[in-house]
N, C-alpha and C. Protein backbone atom coordinates (compact mmCIF):
# COMPACT_ATOMS: atom_id res chain seq x y z
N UNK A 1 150.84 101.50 153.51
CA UNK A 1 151.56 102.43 152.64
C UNK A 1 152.15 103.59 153.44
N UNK A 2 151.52 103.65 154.65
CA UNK A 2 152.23 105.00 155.56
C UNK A 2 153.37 105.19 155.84
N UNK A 3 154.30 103.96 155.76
CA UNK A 3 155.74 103.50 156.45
C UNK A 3 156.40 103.87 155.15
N UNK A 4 155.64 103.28 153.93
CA UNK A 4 156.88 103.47 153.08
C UNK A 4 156.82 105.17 152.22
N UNK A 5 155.72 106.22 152.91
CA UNK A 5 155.71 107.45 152.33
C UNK A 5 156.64 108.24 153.75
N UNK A 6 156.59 107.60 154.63
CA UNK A 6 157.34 108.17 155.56
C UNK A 6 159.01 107.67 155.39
N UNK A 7 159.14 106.74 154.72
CA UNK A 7 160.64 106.19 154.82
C UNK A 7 161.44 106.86 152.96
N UNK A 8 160.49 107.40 152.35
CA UNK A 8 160.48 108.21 151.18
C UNK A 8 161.10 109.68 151.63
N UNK A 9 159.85 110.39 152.65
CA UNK A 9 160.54 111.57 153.41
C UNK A 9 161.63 111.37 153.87
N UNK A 10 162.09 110.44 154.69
CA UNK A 10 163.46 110.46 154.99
C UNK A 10 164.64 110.25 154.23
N UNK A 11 164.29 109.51 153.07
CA UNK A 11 165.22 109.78 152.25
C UNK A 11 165.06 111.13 151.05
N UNK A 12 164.63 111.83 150.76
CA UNK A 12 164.35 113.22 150.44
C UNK A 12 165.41 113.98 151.21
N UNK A 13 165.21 114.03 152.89
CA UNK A 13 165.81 114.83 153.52
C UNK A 13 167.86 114.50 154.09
N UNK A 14 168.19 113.33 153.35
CA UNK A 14 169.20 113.24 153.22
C UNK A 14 169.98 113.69 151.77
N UNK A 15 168.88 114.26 150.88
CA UNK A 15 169.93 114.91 149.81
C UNK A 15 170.42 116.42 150.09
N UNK A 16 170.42 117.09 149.33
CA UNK A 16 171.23 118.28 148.91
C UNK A 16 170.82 119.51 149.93
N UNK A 17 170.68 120.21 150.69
CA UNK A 17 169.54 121.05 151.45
C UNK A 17 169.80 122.53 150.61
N UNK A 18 168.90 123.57 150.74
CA UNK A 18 169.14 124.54 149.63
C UNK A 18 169.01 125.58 150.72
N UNK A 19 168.75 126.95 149.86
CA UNK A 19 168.90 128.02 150.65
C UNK A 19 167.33 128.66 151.30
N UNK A 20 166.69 128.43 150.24
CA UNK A 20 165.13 128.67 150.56
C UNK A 20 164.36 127.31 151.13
N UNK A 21 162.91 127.33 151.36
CA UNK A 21 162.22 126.50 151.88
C UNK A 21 161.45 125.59 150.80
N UNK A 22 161.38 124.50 150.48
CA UNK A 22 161.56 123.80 148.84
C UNK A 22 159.56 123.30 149.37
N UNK A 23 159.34 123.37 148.33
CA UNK A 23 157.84 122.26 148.22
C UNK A 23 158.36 121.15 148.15
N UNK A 24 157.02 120.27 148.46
CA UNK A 24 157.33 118.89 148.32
C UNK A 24 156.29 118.17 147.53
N UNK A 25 156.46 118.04 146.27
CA UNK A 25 155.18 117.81 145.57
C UNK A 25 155.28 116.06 145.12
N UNK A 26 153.67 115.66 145.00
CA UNK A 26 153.35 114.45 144.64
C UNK A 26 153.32 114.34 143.46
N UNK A 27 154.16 113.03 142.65
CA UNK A 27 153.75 112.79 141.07
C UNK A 27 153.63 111.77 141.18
N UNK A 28 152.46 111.72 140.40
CA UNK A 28 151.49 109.86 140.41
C UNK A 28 151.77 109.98 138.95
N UNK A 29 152.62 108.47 138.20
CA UNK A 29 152.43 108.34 136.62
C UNK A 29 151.38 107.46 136.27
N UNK A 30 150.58 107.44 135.42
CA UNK A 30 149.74 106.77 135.11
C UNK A 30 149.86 106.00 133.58
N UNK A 31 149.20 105.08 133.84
CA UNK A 31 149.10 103.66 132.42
C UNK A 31 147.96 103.21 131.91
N UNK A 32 148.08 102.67 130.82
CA UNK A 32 147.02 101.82 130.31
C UNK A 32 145.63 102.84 130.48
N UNK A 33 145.48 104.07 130.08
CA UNK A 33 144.51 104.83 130.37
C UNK A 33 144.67 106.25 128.61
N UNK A 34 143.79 106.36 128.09
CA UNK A 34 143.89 107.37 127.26
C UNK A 34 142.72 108.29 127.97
N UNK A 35 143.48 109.65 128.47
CA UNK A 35 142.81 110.43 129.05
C UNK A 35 142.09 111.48 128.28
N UNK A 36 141.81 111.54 127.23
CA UNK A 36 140.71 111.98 126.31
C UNK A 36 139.71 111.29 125.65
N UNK A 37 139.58 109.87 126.02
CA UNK A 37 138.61 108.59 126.31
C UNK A 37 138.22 108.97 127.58
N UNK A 38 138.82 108.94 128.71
CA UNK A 38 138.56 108.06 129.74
C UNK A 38 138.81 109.66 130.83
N UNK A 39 138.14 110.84 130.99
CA UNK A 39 138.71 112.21 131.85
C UNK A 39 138.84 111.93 133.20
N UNK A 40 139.83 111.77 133.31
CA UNK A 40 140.26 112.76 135.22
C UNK A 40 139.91 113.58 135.32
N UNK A 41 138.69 113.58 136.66
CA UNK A 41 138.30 114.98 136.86
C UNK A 41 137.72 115.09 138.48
N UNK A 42 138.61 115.12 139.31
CA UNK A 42 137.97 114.82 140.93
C UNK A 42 138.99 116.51 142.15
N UNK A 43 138.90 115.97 142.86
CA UNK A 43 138.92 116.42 143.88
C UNK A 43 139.35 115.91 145.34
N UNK A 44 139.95 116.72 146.00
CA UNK A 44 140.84 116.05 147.52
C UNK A 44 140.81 117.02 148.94
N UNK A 45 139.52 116.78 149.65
CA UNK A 45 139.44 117.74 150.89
C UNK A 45 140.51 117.44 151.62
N UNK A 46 141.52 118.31 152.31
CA UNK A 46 142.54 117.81 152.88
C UNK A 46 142.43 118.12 154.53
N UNK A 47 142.74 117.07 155.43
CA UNK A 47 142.89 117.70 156.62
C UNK A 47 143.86 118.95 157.19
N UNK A 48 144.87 119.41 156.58
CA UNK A 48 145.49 120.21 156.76
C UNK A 48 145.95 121.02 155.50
N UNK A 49 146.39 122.46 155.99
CA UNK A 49 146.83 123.48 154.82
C UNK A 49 148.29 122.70 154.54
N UNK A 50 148.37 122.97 152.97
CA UNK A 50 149.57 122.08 152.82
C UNK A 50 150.82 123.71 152.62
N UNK A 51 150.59 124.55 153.30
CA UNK A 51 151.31 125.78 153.09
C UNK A 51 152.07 126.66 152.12
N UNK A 52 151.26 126.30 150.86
CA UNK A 52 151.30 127.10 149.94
C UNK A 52 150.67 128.28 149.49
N UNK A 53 150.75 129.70 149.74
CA UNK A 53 149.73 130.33 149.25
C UNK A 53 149.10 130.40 148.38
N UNK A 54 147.86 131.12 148.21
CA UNK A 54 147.22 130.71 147.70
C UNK A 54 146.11 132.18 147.22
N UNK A 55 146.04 132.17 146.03
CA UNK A 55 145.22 134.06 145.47
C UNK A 55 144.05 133.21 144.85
N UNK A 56 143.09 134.34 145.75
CA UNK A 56 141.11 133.89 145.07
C UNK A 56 140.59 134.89 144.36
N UNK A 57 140.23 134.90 142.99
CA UNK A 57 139.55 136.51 142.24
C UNK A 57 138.01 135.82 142.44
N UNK A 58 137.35 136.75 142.86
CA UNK A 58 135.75 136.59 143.14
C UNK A 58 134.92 136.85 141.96
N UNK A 59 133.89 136.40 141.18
CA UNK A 59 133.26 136.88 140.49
C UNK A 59 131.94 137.62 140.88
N UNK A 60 131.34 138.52 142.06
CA UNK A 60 130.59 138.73 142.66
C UNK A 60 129.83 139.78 142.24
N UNK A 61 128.56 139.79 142.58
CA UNK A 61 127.98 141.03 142.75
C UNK A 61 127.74 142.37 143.39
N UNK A 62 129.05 141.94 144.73
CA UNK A 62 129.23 142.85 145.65
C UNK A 62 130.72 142.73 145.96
N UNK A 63 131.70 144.01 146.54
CA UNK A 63 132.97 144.04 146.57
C UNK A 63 132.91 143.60 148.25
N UNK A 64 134.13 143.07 148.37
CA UNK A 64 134.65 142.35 149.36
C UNK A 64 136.10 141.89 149.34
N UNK A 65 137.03 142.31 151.08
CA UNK A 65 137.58 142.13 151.30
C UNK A 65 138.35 140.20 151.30
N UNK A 66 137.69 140.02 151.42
CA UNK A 66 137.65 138.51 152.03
C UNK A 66 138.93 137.66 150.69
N UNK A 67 138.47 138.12 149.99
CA UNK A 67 139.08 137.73 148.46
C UNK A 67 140.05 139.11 147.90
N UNK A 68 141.21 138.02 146.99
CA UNK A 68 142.65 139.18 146.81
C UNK A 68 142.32 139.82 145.63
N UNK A 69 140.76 139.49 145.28
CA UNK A 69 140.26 140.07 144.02
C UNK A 69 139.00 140.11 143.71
N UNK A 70 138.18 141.31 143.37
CA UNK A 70 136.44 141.12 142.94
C UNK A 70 136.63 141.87 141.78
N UNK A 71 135.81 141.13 140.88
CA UNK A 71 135.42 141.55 139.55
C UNK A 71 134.01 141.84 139.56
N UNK A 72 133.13 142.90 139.36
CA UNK A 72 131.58 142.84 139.27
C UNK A 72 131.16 142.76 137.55
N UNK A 73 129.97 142.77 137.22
CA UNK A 73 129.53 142.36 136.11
C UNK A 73 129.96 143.19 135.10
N UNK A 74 130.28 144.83 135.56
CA UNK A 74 130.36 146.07 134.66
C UNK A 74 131.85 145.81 134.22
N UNK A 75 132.61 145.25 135.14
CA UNK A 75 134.15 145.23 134.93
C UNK A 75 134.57 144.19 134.05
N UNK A 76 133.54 143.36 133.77
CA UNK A 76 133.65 141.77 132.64
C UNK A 76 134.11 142.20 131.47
N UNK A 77 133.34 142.92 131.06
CA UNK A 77 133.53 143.19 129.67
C UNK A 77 134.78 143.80 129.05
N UNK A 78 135.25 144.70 130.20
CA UNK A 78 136.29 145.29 130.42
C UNK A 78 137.78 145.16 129.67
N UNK A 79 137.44 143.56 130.03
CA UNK A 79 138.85 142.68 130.59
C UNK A 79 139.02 142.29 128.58
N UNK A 80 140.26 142.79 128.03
CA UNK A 80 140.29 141.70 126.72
C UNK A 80 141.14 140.56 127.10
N UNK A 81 141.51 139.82 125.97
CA UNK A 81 141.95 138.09 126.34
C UNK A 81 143.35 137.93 126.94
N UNK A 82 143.99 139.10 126.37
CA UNK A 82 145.33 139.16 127.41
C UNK A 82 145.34 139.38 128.64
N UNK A 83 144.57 140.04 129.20
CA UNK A 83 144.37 140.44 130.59
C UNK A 83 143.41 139.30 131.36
N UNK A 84 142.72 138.46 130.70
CA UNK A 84 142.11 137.55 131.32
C UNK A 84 142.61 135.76 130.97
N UNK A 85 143.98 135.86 130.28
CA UNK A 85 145.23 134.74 130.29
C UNK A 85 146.26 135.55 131.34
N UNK A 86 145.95 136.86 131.80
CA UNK A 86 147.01 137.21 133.02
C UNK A 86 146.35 137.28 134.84
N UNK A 87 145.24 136.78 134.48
CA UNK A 87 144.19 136.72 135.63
C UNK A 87 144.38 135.75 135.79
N UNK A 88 143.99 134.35 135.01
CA UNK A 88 144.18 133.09 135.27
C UNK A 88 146.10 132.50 135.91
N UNK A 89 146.77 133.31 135.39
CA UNK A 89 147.96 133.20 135.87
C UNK A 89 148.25 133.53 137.26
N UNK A 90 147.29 134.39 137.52
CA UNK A 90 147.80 135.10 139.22
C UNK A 90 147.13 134.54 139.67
N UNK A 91 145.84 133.51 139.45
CA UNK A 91 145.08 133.58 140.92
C UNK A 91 144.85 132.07 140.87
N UNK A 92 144.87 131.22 141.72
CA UNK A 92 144.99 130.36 142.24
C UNK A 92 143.58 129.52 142.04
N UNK A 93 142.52 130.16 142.28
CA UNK A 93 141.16 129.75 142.06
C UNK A 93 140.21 131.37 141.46
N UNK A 94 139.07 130.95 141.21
CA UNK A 94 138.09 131.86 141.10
C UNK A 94 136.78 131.19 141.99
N UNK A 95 136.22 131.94 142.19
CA UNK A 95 134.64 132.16 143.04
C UNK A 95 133.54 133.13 142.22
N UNK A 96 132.71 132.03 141.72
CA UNK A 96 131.60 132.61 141.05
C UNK A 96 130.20 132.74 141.73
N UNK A 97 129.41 133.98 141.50
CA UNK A 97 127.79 133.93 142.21
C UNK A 97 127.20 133.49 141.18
N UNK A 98 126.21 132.40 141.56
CA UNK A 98 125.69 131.74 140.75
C UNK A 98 124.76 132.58 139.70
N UNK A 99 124.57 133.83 140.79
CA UNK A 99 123.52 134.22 139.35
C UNK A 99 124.21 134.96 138.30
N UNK A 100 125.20 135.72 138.25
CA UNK A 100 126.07 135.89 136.82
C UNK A 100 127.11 134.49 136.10
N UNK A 101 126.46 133.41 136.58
CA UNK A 101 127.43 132.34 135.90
C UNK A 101 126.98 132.14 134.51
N UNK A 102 126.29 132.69 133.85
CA UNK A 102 126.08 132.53 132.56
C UNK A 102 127.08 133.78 131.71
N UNK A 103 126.94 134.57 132.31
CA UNK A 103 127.97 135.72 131.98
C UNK A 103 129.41 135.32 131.95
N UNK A 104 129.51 134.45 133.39
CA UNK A 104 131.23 134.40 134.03
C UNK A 104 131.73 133.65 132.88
N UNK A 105 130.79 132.58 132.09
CA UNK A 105 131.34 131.19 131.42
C UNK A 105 131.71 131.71 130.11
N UNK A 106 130.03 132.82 129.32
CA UNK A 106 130.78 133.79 127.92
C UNK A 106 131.90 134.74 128.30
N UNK A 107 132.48 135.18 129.22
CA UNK A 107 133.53 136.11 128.99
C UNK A 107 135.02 135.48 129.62
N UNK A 108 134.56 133.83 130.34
CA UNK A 108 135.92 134.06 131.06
C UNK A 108 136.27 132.33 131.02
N UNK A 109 134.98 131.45 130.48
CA UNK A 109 135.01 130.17 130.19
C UNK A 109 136.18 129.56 129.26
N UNK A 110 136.47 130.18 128.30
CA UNK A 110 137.28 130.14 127.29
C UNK A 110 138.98 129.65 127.62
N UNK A 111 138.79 130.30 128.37
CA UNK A 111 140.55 130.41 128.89
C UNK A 111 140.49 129.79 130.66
N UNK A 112 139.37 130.02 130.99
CA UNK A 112 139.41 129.30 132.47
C UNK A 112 138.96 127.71 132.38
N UNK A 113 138.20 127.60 131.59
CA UNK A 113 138.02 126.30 131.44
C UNK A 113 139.02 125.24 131.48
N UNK A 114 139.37 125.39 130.22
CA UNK A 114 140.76 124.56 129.84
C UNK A 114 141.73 124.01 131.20
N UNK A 115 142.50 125.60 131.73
CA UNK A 115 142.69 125.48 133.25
C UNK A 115 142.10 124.59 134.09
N UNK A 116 141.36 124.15 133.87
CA UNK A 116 140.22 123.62 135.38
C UNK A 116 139.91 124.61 136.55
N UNK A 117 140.02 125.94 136.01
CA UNK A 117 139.66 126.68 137.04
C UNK A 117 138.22 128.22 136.91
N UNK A 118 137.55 127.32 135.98
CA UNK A 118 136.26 127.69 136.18
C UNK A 118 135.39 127.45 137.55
N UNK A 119 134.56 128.67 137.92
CA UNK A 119 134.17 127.95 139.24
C UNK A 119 133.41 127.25 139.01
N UNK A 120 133.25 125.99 140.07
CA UNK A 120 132.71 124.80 140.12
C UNK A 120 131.62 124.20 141.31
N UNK A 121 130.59 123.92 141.34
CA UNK A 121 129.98 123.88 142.03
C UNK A 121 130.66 122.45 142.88
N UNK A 122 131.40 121.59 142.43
CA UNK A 122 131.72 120.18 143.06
C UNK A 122 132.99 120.65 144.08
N UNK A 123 133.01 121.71 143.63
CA UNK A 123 134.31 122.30 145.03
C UNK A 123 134.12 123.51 145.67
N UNK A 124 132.58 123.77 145.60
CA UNK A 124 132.01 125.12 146.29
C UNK A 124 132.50 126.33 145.88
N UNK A 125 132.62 126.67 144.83
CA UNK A 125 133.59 127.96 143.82
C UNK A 125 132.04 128.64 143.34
N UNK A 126 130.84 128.16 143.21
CA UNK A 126 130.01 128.82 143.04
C UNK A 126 128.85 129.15 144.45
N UNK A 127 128.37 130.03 143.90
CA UNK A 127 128.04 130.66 145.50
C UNK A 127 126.38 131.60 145.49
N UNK A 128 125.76 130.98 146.17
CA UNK A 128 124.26 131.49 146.41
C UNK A 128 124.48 132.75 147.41
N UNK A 129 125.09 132.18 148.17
CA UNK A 129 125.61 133.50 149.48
C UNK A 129 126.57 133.90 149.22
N UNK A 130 126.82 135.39 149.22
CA UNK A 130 127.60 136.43 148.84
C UNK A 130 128.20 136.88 150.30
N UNK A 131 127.84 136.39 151.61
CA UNK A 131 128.14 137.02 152.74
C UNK A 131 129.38 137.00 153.37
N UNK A 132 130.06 137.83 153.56
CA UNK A 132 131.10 137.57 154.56
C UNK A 132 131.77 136.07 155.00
N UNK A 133 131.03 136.10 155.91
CA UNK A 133 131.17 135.06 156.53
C UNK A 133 131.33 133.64 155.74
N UNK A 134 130.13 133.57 154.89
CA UNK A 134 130.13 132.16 153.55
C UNK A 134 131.58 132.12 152.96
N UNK A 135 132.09 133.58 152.36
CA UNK A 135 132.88 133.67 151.27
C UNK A 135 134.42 133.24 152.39
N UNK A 136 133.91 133.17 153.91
CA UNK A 136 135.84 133.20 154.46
C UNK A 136 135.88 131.77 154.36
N UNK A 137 134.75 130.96 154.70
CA UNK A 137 134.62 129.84 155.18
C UNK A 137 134.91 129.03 153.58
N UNK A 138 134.43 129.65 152.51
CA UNK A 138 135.08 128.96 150.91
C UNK A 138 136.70 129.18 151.48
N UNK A 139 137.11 130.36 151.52
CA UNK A 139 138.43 131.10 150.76
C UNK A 139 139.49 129.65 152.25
N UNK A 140 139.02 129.32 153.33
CA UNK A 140 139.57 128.47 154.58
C UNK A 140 139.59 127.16 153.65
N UNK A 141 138.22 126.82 153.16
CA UNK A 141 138.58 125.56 151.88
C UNK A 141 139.90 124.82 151.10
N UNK A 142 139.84 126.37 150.68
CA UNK A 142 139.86 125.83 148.99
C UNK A 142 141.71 125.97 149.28
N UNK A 143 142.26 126.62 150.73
CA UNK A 143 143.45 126.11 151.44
C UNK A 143 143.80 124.76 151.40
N UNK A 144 142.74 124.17 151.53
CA UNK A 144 142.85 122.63 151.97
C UNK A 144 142.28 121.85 151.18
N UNK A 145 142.64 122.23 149.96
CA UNK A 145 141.68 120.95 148.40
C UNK A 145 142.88 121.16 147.58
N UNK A 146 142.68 120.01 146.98
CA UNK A 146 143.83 119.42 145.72
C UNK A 146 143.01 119.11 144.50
N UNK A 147 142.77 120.20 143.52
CA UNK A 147 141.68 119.95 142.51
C UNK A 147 142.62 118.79 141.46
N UNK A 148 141.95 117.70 140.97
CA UNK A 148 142.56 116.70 140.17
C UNK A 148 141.87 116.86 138.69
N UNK A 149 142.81 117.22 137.87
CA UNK A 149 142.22 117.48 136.33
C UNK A 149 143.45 117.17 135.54
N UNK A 150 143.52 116.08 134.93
CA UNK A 150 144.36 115.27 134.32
C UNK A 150 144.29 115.80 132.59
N UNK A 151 145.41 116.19 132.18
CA UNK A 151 145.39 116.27 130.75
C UNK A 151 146.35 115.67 130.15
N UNK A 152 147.21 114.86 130.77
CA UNK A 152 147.92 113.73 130.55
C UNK A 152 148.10 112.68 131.28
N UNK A 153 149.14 111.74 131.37
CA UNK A 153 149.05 110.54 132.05
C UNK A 153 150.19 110.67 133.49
N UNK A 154 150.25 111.99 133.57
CA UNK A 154 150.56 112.26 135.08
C UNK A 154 150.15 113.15 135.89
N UNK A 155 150.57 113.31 136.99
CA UNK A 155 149.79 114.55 138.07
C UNK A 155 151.02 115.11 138.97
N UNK A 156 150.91 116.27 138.97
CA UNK A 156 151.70 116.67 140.29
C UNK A 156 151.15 117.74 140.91
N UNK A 157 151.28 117.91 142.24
CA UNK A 157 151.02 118.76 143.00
C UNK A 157 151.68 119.00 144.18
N UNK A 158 151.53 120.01 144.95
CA UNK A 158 152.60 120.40 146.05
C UNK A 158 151.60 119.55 147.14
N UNK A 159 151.81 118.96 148.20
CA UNK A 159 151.64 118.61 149.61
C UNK A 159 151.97 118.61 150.37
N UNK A 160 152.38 119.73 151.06
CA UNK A 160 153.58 120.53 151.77
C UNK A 160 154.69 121.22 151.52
N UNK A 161 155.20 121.36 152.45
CA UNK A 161 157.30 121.51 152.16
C UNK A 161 157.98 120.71 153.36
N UNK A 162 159.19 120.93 152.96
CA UNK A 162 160.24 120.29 153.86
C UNK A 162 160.40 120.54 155.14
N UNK A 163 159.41 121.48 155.66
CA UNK A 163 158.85 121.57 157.23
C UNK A 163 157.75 120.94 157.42
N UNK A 164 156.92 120.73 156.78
CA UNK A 164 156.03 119.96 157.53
C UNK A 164 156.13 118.82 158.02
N UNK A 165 155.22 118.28 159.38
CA UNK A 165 155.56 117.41 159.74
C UNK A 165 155.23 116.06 159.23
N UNK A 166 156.04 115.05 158.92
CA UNK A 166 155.45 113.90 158.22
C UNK A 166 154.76 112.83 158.33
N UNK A 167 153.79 113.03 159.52
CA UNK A 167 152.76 112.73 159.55
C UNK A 167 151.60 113.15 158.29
N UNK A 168 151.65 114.50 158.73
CA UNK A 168 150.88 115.47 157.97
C UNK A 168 150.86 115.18 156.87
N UNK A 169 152.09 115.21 156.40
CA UNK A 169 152.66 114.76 154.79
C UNK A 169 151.83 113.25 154.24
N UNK A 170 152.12 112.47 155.00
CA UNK A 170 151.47 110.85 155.03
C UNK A 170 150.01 111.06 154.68
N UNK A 171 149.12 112.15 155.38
CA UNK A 171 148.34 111.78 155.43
C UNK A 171 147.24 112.64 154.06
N UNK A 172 147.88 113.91 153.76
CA UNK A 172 147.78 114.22 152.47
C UNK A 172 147.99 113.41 151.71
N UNK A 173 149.02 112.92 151.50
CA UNK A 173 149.81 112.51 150.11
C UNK A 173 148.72 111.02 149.80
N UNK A 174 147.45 110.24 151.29
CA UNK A 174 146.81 108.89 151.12
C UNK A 174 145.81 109.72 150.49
N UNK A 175 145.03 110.90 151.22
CA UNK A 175 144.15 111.54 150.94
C UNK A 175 144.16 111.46 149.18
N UNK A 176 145.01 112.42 148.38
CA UNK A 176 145.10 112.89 147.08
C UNK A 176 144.91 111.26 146.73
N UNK A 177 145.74 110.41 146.95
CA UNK A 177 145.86 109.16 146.04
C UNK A 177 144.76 108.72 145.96
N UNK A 178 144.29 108.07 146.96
CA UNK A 178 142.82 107.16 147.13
C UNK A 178 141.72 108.18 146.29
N UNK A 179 141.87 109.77 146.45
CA UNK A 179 140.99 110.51 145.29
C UNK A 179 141.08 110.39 143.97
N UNK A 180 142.72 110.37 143.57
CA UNK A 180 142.86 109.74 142.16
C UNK A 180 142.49 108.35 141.92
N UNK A 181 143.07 107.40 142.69
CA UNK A 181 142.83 106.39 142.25
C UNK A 181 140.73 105.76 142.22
N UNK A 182 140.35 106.61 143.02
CA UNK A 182 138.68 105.88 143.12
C UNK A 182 138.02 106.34 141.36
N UNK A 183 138.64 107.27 140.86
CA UNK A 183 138.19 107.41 139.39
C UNK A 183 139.04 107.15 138.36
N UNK A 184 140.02 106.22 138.72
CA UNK A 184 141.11 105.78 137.45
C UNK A 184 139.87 104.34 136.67
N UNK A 185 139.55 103.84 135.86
CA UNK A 185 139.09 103.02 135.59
C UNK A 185 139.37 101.44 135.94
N UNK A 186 140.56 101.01 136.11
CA UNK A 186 141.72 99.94 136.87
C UNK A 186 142.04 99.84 137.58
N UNK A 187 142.06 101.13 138.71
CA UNK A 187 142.61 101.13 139.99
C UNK A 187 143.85 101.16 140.26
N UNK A 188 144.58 100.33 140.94
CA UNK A 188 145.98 100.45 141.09
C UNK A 188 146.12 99.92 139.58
N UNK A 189 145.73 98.90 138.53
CA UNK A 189 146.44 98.66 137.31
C UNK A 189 146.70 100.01 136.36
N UNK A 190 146.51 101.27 136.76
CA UNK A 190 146.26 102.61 136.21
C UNK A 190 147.86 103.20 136.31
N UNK A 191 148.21 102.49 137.82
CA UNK A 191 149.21 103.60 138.46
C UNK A 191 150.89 102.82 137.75
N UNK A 192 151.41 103.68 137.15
CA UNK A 192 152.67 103.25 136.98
C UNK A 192 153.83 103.19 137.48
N UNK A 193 153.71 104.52 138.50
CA UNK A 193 154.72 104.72 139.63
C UNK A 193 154.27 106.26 140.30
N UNK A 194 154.75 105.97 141.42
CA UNK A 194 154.17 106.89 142.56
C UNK A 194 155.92 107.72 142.85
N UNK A 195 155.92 108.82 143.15
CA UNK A 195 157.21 109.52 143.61
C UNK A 195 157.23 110.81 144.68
N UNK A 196 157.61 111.09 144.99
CA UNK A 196 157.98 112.30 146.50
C UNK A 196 159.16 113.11 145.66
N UNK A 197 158.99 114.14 145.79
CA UNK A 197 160.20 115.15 145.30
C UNK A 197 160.12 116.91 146.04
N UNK A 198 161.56 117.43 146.05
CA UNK A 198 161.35 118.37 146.79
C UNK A 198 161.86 119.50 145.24
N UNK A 199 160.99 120.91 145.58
CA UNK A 199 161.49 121.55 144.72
C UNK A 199 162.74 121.17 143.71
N UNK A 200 163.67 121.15 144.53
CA UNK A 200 165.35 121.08 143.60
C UNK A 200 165.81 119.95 143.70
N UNK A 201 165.00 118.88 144.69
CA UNK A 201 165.71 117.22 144.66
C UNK A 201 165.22 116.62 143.67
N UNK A 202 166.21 115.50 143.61
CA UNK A 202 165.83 113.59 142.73
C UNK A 202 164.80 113.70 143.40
N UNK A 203 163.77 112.63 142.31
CA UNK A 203 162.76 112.00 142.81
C UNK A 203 163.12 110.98 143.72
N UNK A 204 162.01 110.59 144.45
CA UNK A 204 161.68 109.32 145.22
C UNK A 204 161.18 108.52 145.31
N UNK A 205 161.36 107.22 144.84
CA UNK A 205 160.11 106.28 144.40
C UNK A 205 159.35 105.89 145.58
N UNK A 206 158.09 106.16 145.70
CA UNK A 206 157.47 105.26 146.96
C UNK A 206 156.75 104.13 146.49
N UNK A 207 157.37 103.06 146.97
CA UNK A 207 156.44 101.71 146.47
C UNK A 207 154.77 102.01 147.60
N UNK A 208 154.30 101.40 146.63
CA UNK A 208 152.73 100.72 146.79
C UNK A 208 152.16 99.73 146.91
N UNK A 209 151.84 99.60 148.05
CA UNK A 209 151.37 97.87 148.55
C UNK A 209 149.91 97.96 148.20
């Protein structure tokens, strides 16, 4: 499949070129699957940052640099539902200490949930160690993960841009799949079509052997 996600990039980079630097995001369609039967719900460690930034709000017991945001327990309550549907909008992930996660879930479960961006212990978002050092080594992570939470019968996500090199690209774009596909129930009979697209381009079909 490497040849034909690399012969996808090259045709991407013969359309239109723009003025800014475009993402290049993956959409997998999916079939024969009712995803409120059957939940998508995984995860994709990636070998490389796919260079998108990326904002972490901490739920901690102690303030820290490390993260573009700390909330402590006194400041929870704080927050009403507009301001915490405008939290979930800015930040990219959250990081919870495990010992206020009963708190984090009544004041912030509601609206983060849904998201898929409650912290999660299956992608290290919850946290025994509060230290420095623990919290850089999450925030270096969660650079390089593709959280998969399906609420319909497709997916997209960014896996680079139109600079990266396409190797790199190749090797994300097997990574995410083989993660979706190991929890589709059918396997490849799941997948309906696979595509490459850049911010402002046509799609790209990449066949699948």
């Amino acid at each position: 499949m490497n040849q034909e996600i690399l012969n996808a990039i090259e045709e991407l980079k013969k359309q239109e070129k723009r003025k800014f630097k475009q993402s290049l995001d993956l959409i997998i369609n999916l079939k024969d699957i009712d995803i409120k039967k059957q939940p998508v719900n995984t995860s994709a460690v990636l070998h490389h940052e796919i260079g998108k930034p990326i904002k972490i709000c901490g739920f901690l017991t102690r303030k820290t640099k490390v993260f573009d945001m700390v909330l402590s327990e006194p400041e929870f309550s704080r927050l009403d539902k507009k301001q915490i549907k405008n939290l979930e909008k800015d930040y990219s992930y959250f990081v919870g200490s495990a010992k206020l996660m009963p708190k984090i879930a009544t004041q912030f479960g509601k609206i983060l949930g849904p998201k898929g961006k409650m912290p999660n212990p299956s992608i290290g978002t919850v946290v025994m160690d509060e230290d420095d050092k623990n919290l850089e080594e999450i925030a270096k992570k969660l650079k390089r993960i593709v959280v998969i939470k399906l609420k319909e019968k497709s997916f997209k996500t960014s896996i680079g841009t139109e600079d990266s090199k396409p190797e790199e690209i190749a090797d994300t774009f097997e990574l995410v799949y083989h993660a979706l596909l190991n929890v589709l129930p059918k396997k490849k009979e799941n997948i309906k079509s696979v595509l490459l697209k850049y911010t402002m381009s046509k799609p790209v079909k990449v066949k699948i052997i």
